[in-house]
Protein backbone atom coordinates (compact mmCIF):
# COMPACT_ATOMS: atom_id res chain seq x y z
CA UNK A 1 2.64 29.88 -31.14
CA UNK A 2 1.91 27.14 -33.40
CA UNK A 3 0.54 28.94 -35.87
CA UNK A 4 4.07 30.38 -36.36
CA UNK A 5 6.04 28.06 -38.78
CA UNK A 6 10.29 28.24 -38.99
CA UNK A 7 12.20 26.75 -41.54
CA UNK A 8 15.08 24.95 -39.82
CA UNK A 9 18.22 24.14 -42.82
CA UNK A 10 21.15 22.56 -41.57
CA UNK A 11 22.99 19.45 -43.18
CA UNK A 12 24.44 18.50 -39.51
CA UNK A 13 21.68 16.23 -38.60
CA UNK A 14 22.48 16.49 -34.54
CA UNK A 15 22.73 20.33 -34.87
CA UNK A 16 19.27 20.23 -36.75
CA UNK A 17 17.88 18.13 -34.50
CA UNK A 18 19.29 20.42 -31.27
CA UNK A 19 17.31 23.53 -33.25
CA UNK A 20 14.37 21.56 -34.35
CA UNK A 21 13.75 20.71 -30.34
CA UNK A 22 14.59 24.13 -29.31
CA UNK A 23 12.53 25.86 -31.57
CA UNK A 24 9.36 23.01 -30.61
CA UNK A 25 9.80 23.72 -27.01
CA UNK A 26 9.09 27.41 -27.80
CA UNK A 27 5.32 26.40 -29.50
CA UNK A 28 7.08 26.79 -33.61
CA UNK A 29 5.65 24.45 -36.05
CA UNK A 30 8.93 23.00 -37.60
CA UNK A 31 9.92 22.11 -41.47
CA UNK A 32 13.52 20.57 -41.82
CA UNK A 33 15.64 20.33 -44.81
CA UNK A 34 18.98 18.79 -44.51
CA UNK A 35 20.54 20.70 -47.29
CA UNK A 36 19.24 23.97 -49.32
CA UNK A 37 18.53 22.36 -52.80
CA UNK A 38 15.82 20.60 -50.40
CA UNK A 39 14.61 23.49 -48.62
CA UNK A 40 14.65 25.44 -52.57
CA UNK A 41 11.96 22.67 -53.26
CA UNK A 42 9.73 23.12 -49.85
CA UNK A 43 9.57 26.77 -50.27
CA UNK A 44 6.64 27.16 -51.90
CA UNK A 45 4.65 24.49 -51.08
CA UNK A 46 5.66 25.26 -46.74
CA UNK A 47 6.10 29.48 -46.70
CA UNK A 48 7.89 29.68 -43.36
CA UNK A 49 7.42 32.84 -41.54
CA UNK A 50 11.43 32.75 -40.76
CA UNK A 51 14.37 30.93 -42.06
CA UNK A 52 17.32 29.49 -40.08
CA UNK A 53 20.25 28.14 -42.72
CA UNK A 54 23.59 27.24 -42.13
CA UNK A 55 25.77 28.68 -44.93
CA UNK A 56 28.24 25.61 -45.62
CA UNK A 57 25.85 22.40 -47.03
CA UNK A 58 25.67 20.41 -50.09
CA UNK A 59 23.93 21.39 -53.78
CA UNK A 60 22.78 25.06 -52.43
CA UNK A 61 24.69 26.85 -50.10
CA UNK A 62 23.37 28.96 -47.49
CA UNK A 63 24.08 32.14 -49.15
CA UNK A 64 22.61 31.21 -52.69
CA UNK A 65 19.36 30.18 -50.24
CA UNK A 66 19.09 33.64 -48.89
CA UNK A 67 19.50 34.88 -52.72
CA UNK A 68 16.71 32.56 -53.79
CA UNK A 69 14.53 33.43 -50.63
CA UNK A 70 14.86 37.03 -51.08
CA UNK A 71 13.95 36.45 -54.88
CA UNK A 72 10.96 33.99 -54.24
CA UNK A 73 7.60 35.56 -55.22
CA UNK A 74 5.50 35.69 -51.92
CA UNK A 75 6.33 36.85 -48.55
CA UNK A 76 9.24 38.77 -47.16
CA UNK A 77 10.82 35.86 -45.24
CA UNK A 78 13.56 36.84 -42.47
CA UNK A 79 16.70 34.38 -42.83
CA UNK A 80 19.19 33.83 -40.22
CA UNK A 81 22.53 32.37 -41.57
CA UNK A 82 24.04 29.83 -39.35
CA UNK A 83 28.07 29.26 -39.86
CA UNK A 84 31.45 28.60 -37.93
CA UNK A 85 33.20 30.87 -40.32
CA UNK A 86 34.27 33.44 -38.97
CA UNK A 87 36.10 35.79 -42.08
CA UNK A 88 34.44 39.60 -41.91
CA UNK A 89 34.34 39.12 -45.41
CA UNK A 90 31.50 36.43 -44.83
CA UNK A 91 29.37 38.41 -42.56
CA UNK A 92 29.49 41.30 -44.90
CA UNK A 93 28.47 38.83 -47.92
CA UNK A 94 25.53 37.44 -45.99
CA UNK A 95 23.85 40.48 -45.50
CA UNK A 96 24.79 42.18 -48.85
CA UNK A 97 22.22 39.16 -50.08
CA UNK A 98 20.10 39.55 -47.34
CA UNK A 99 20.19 37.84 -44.80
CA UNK A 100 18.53 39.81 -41.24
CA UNK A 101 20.74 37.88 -38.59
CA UNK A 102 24.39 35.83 -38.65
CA UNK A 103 24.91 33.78 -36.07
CA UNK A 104 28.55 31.96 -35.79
CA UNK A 105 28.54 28.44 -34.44
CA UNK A 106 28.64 27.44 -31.72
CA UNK A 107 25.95 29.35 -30.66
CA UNK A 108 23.80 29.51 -27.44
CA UNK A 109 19.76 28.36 -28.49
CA UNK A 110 18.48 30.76 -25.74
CA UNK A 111 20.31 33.05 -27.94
CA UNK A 112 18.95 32.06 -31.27
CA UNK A 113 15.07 32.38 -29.40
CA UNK A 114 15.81 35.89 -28.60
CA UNK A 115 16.94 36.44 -31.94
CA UNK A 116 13.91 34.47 -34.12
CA UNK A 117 11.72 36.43 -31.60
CA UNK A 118 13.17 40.03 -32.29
CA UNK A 119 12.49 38.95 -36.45
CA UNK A 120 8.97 37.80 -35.70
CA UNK A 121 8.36 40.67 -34.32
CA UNK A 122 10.24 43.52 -36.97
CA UNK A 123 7.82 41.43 -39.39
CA UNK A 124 5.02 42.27 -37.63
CA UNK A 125 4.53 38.60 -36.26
CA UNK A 126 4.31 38.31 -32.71
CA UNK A 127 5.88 35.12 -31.08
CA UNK A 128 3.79 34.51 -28.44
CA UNK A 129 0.31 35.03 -27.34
């Protein structure tokens, strides 16, 4: 549905692009940010109904993005946290700040669908018409 907008932060610009398609192909209006100081700064200005980050980029990491998102004045915005590390420790971490979904890479995209779906839809936002 395009009135349905995702955040898509990832500094791997294939990966992003792989997601950014994905996500299109499903109706999702799509922001990018190639790292999170960038997607800090298109916060408020974009308010994405959903958040997909990976945890390991440049200036912001994924992790101090879900802090910041969680803290932002506005909406309560669902994050999924994107990352090939695989430490317990992590996973526990991510959602301790916040995050709603972990997804290690690689990952399958019909899989991340189902997942940005099931969100949507604990937000009260249904996916598709």
């Amino acid at each position: 549905m395009k009135g349905i907008k995702i955040m898509v932060v990832e500094d791997e610009k294939m990966l992003l692009k792989t997601i950014e398609f994905r996500l299109k192909k499903e109706n999702f209006t799509i922001v990018t940010a190639e790292n999170g100081k960038e997607a800090q700064e298109l916060l408020p200005k974009e308010l994405p109904d959903l958040i997909i980050s990976d945890v390991m980029m440049p200036y912001v990491s994924g992790l101090e993005l879900v802090k910041h998102v969680k803290d932002f004045d506005g909406k309560d915005i669902p994050v999924i946290l994107l990352t090939t590390l695989r430490q317990e420790q992590n996973v526990i971490k991510a959602f301790e700040m916040g995050a709603d979904e972990f997804m290690t890479k690689p990952f399958s995209p019909n899989e991340l669908i189902i997942r940005v779906n099931r969100l949507l839809r604990q937000k009260g936002i249904t996916p598709h018409a």
